[in-house]
C-alpha atoms as a PDB file:
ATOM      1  CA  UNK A   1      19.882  14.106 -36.744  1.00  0.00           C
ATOM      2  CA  UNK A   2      16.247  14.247 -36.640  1.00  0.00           C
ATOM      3  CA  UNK A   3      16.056  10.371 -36.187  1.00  0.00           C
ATOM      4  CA  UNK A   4      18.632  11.159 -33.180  1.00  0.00           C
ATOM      5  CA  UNK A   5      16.429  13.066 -31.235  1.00  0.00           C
ATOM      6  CA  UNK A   6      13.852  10.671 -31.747  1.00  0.00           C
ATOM      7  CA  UNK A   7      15.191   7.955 -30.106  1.00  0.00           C
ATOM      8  CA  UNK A   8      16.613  10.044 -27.260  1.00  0.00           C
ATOM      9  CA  UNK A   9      13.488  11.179 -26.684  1.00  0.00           C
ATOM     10  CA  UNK A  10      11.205   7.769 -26.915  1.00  0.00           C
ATOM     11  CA  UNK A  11      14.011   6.642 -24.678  1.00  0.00           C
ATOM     12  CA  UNK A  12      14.177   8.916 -21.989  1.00  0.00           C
ATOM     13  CA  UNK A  13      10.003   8.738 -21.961  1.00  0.00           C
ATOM     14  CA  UNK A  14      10.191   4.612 -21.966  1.00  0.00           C
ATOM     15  CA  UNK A  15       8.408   4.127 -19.071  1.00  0.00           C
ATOM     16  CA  UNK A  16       6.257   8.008 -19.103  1.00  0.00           C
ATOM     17  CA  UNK A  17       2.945   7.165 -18.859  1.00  0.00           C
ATOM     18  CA  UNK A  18      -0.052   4.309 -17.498  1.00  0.00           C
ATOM     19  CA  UNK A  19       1.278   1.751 -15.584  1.00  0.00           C
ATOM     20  CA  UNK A  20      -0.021  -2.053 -15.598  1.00  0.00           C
ATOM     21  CA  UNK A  21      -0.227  -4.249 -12.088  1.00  0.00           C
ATOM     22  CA  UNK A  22       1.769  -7.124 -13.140  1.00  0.00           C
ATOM     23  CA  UNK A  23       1.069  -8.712  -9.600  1.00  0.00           C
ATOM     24  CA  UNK A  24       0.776  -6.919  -5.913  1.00  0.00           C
ATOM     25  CA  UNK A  25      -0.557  -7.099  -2.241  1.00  0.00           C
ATOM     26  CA  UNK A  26      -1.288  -5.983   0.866  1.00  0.00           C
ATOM     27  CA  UNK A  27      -0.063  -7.545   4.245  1.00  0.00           C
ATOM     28  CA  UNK A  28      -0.979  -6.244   7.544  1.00  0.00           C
ATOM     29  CA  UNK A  29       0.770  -7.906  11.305  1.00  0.00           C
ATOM     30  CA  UNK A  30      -0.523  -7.380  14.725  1.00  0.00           C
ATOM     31  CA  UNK A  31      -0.473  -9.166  17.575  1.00  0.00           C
ATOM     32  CA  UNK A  32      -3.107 -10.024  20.326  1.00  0.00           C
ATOM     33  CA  UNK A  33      -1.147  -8.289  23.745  1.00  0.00           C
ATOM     34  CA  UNK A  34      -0.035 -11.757  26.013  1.00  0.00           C
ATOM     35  CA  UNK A  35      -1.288 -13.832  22.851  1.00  0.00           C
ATOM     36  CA  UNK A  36       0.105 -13.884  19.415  1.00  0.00           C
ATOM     37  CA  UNK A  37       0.086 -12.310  15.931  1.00  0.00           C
ATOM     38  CA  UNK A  38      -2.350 -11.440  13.389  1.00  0.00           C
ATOM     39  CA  UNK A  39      -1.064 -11.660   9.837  1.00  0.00           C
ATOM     40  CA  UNK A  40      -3.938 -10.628   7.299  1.00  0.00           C
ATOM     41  CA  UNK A  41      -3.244 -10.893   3.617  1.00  0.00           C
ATOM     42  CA  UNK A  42      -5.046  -8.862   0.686  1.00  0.00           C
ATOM     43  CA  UNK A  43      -3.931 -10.777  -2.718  1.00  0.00           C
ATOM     44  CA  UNK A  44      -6.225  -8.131  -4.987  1.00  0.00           C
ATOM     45  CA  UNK A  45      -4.242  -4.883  -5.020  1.00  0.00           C
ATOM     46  CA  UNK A  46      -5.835  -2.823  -7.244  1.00  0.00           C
ATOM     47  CA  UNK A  47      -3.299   0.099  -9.068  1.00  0.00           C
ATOM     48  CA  UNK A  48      -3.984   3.259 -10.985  1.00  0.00           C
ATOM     49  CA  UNK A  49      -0.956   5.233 -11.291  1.00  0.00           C
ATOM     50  CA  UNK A  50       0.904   6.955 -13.672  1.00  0.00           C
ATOM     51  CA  UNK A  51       4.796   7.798 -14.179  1.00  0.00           C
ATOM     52  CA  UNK A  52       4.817  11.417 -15.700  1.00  0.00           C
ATOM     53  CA  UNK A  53       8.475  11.050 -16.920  1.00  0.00           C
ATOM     54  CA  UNK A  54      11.352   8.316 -16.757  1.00  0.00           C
ATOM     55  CA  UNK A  55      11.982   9.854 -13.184  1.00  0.00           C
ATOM     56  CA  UNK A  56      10.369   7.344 -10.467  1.00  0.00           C
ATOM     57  CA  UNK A  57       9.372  10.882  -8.440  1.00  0.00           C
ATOM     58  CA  UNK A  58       7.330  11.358 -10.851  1.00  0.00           C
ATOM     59  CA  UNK A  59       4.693   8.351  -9.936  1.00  0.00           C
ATOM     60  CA  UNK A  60       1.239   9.337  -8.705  1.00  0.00           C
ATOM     61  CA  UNK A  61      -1.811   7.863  -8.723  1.00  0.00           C
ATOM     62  CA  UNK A  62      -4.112   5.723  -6.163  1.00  0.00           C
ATOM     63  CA  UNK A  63      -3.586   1.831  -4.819  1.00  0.00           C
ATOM     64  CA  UNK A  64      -6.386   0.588  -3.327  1.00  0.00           C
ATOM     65  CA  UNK A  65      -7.749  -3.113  -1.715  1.00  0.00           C
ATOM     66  CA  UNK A  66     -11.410  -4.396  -0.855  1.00  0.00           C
ATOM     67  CA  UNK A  67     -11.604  -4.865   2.953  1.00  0.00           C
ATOM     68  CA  UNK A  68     -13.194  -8.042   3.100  1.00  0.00           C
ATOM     69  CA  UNK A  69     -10.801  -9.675   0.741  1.00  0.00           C
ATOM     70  CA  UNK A  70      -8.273  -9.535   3.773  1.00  0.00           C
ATOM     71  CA  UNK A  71      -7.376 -13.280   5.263  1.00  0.00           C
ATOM     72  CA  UNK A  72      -5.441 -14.566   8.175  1.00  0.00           C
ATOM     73  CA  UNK A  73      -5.213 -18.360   9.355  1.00  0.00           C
ATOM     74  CA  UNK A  74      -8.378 -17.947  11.314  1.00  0.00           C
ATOM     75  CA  UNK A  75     -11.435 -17.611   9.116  1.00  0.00           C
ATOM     76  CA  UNK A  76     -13.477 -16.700  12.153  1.00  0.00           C
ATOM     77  CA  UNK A  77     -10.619 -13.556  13.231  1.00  0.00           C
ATOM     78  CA  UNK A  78     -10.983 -12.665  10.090  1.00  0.00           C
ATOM     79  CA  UNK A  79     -14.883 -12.230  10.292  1.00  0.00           C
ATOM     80  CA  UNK A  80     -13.621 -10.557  13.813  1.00  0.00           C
ATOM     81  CA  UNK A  81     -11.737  -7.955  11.516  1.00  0.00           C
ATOM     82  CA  UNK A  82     -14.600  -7.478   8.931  1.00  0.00           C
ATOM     83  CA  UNK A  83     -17.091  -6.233  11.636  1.00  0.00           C
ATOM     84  CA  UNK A  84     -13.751  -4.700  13.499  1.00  0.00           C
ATOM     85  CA  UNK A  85     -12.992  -2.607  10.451  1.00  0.00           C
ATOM     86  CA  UNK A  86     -17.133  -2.336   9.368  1.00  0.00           C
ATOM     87  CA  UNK A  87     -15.584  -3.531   5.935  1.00  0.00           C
ATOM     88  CA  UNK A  88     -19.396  -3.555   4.617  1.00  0.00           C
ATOM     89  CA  UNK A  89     -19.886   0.217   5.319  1.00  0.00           C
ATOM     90  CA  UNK A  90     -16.075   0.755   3.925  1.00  0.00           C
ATOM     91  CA  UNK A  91     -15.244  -1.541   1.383  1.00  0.00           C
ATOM     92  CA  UNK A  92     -12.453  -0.048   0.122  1.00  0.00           C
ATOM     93  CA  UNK A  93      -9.101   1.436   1.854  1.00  0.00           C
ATOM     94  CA  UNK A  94      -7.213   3.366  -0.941  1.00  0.00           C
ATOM     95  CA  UNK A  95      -3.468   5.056  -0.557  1.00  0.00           C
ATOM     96  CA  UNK A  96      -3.810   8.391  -3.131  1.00  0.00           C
ATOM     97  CA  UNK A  97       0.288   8.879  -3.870  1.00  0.00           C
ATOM     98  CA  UNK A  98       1.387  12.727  -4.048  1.00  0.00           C
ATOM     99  CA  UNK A  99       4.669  12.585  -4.228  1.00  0.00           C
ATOM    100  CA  UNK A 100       7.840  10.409  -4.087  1.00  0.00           C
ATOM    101  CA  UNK A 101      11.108  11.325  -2.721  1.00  0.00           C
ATOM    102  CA  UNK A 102      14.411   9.844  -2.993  1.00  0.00           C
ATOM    103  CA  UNK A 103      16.084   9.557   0.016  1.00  0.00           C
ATOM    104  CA  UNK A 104      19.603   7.891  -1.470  1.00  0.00           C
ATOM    105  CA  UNK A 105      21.351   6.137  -4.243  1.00  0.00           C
ATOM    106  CA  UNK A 106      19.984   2.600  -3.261  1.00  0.00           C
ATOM    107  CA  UNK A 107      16.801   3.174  -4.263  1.00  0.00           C
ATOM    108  CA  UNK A 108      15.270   4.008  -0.930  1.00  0.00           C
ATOM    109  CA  UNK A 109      12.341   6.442  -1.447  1.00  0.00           C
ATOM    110  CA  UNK A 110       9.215   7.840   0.828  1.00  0.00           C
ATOM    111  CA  UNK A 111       6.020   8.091  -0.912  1.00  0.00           C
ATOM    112  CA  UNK A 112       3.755  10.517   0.649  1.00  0.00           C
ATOM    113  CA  UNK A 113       0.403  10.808   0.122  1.00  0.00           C
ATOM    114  CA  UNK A 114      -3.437  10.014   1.227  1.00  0.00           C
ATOM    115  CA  UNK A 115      -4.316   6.870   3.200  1.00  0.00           C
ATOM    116  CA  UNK A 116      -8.013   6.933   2.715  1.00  0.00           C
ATOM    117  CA  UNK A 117      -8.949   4.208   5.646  1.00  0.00           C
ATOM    118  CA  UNK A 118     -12.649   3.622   7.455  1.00  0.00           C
ATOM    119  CA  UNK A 119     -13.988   6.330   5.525  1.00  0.00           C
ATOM    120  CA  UNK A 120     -11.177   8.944   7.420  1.00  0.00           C
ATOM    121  CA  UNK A 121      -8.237  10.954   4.985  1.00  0.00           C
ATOM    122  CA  UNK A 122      -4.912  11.040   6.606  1.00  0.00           C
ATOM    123  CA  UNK A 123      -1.518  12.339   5.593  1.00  0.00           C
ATOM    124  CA  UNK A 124       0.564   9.028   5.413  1.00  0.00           C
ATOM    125  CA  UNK A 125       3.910   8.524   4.477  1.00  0.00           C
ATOM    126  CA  UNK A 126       5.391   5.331   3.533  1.00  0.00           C
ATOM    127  CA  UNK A 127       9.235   4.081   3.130  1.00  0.00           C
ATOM    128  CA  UNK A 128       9.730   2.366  -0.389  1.00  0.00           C
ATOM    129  CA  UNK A 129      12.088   0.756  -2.051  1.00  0.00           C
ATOM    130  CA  UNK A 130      11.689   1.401  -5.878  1.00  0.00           C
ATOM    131  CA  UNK A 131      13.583  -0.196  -8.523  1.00  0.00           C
ATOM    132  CA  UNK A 132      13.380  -0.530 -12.358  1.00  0.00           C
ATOM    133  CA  UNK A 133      14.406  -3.552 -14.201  1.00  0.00           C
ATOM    134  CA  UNK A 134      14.124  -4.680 -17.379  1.00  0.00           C
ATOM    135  CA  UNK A 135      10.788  -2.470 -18.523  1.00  0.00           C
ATOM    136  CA  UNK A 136       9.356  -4.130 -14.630  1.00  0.00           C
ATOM    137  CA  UNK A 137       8.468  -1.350 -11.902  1.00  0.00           C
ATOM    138  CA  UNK A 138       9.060  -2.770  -8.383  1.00  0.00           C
ATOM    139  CA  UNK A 139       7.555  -1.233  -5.184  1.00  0.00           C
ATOM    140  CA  UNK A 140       7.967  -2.308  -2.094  1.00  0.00           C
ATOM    141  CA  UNK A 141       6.475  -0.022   1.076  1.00  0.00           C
ATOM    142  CA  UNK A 142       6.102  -0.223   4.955  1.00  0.00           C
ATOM    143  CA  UNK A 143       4.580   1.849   7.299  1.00  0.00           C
ATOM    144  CA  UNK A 144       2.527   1.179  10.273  1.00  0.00           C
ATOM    145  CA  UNK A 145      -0.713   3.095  11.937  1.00  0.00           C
ATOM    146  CA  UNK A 146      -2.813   2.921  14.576  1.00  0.00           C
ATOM    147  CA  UNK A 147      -6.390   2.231  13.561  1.00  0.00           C
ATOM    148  CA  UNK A 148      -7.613   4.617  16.821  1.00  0.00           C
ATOM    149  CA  UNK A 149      -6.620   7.522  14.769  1.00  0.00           C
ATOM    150  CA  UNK A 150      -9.248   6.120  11.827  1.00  0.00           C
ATOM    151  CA  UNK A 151     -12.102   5.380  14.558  1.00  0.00           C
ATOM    152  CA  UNK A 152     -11.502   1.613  14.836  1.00  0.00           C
ATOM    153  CA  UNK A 153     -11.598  -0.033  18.271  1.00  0.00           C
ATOM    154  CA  UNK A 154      -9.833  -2.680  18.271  1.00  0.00           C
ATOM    155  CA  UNK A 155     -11.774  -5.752  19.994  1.00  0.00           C
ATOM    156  CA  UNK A 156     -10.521  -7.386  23.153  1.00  0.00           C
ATOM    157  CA  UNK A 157     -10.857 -11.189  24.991  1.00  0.00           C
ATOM    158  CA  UNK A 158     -12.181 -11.600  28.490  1.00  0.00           C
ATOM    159  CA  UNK A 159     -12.356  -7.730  29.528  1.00  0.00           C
ATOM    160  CA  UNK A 160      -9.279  -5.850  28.545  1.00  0.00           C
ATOM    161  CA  UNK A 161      -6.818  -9.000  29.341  1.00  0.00           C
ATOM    162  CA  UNK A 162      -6.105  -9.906  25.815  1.00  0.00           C
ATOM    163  CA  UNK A 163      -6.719  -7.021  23.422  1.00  0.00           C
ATOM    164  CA  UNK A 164      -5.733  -6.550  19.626  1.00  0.00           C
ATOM    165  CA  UNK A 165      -3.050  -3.846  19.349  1.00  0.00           C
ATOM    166  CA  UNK A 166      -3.726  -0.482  18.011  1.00  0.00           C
ATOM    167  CA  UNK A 167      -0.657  -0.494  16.266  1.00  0.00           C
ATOM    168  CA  UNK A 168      -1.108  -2.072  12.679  1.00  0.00           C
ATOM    169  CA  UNK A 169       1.983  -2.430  10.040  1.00  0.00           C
ATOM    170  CA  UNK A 170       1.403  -2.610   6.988  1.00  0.00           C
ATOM    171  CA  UNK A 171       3.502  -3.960   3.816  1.00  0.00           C
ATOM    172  CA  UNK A 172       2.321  -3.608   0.498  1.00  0.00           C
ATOM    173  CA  UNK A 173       3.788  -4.789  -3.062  1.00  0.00           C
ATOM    174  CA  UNK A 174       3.305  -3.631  -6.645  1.00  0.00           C
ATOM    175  CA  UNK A 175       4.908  -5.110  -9.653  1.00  0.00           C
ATOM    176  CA  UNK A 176       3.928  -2.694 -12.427  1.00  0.00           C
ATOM    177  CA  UNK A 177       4.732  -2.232 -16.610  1.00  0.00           C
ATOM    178  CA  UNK A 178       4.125   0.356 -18.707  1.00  0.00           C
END
């Protein structure tokens, strides 16, 4: 019996615990207004969370990327962004999870939490979609801000005829194991 209870219990705790980055990124889209889109990609997500129990509410912990590790298919938009975003004086833009919430049986979830962005701490939610598969955690999130609310102009062509949008969305990707 003893052995019974055990197993029950390493099993329900399989994935309690640290989890590993397997893989993940970061992917951000704007567009220039009359012009056409921005598409910046961070390949170095960097993960530190945790799953308490077997429950996927139960994941906390931080994401975070390095600013000047994000690239588009313009290398000199991209050292637009850097000084845009003043990725020297704020290297790092971090998401600090709180909680998760299931929203359905699909495996649609929002993660709330911190977005920690140009050195300002906002409330952020993001919608996930969280799955578990074969000892893999999968999560995939989108939300969007607007980097006016973090203190960020955003630069603009000849005047104010072609200007970068304030509106930013972001996509981010985490393959984790425990």
């Amino acid at each position: 019996m003893k052995k019974l209870i055990l197993i029950l219990f390493f099993s329900l705790s399989l994935f309690a615990g640290n989890l590993t980055l397997k893989e993940g990124f970061v992917a951000a889209h704007t567009e220039v207004f009359g012009d056409s889109t921005i598409d910046p990609l961070n390949n170095v997500l960097h993960a530190d969370l945790t799953m308490l129990s077997d429950d996927i509410t139960s994941i906390t912990g931080v994401l975070s990327v390095d600013m000047k590790l994000f690239v588009s298919d313009n290398s000199d938009r991209d050292e637009h962004m850097h000084e845009s975003t003043e990725a020297s004086t704020f290297p790092l833009a971090s998401y600090t999870i709180t909680g998760v919430i299931k929203n359905d049986e699909s495996g649609s979830y929002t993660l709330n939490g911190i977005l920690d962005f140009h050195g300002i701490k906002k409330e952020h939610s993001f919608k996930a979609e969280i799955s578990i598969n074969n000892g893999t955690l999968s999560i995939s999130a989108i939300s969007n801000i607007l980097v006016s609310e973090y203190g960020i102009d955003m630069p603009c062509l000849l005047g104010f005829a072609l200007c970068v949008e304030d509106r930013i969305d972001i996509f981010a990707k985490a393959v984790l194991t425990k």
